[in-house]
Protein backbone atom coordinates (compact mmCIF):
# COMPACT_ATOMS: atom_id res chain seq x y z
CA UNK A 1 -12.94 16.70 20.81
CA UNK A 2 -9.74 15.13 19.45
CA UNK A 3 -9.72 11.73 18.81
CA UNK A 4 -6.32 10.98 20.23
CA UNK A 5 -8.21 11.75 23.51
CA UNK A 6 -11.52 10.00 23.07
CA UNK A 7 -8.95 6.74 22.38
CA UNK A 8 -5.87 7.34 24.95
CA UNK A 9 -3.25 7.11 21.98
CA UNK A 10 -0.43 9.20 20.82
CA UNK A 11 -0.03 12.38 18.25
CA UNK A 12 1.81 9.46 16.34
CA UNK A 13 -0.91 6.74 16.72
CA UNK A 14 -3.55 8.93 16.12
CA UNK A 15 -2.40 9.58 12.46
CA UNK A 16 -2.71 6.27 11.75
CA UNK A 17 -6.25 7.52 10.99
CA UNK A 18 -5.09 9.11 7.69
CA UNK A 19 -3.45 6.67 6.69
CA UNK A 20 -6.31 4.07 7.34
CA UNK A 21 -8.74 6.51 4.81
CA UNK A 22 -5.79 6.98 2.37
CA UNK A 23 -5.46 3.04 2.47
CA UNK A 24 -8.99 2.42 1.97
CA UNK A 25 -9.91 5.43 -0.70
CA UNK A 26 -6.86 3.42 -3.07
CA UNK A 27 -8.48 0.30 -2.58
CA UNK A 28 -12.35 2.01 -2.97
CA UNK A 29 -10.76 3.49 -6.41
CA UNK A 30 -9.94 0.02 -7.59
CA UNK A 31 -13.70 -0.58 -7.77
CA UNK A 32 -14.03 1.00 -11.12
CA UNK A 33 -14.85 -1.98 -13.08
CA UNK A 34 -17.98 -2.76 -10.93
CA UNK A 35 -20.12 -0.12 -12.53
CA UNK A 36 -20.16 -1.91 -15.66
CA UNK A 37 -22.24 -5.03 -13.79
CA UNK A 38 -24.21 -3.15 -11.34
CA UNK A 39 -26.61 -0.43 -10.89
CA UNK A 40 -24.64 2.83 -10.54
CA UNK A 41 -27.32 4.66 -8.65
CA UNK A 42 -27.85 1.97 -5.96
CA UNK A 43 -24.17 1.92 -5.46
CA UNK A 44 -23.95 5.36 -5.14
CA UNK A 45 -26.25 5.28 -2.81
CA UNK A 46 -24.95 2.77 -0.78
CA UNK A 47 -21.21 4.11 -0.71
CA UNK A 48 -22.96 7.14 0.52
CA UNK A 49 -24.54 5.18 3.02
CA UNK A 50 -21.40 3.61 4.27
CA UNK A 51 -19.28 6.89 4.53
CA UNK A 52 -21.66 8.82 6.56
CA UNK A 53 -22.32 6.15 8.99
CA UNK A 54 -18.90 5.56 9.42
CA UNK A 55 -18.30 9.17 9.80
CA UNK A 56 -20.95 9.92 12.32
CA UNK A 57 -20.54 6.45 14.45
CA UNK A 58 -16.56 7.23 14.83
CA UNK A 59 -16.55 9.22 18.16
CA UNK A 60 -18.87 6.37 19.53
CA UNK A 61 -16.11 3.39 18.68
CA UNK A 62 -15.12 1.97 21.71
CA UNK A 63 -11.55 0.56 20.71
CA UNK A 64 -8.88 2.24 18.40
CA UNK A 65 -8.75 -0.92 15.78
CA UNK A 66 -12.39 -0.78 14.96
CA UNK A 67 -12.19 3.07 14.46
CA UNK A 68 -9.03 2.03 12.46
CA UNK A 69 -11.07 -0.50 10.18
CA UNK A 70 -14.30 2.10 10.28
CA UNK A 71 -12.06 4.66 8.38
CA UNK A 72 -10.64 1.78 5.76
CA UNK A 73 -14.00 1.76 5.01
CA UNK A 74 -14.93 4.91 5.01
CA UNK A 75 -12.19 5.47 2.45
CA UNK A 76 -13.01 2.64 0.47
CA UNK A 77 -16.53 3.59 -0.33
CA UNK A 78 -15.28 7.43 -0.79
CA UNK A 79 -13.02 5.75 -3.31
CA UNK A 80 -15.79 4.03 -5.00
CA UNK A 81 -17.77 6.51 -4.89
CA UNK A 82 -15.04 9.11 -6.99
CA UNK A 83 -14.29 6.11 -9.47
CA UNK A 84 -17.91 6.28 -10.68
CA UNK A 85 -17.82 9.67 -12.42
């Protein structure tokens, strides 16, 4: 099902889900320099974590700002997750 349906919002709302990820996957890059302090396996791990509950939870958001914030983080840790290889 679409998610501009499951929410109620515009074709031009609804693609303020892009740019939520895109937002969050520049910020998630940023994390580079964090590898060098902490375990790189457990952060993988976790980032994985993060963007497949994110991922799986989003048709079951009840309002369009969390599902907004849900994909900034989703992005983020997809971001942090690229920046450590």
């Amino acid at each position: 099902m679409d998610l501009r349906f499951i929410y109620g919002v515009s074709i031009n709302t609804s693609s303020y889900f892009t740019v939520a990820v895109q937002v969050g996957y520049l910020l998630g890059s940023l994390f580079g320099w964090l590898y060098r302090w902490i375990n790189r396996q457990l952060a993988l791990a976790v980032f994985i974590l993060i963007m497949g509950v994110t991922s799986a939870l989003t048709p079951h958001y009840r309002q369009f700002w969390i599902t907004l914030a849900a994909f900034v983080l989703c992005g983020i840790a997809s971001g942090a997750w690229d920046a450590a290889r």
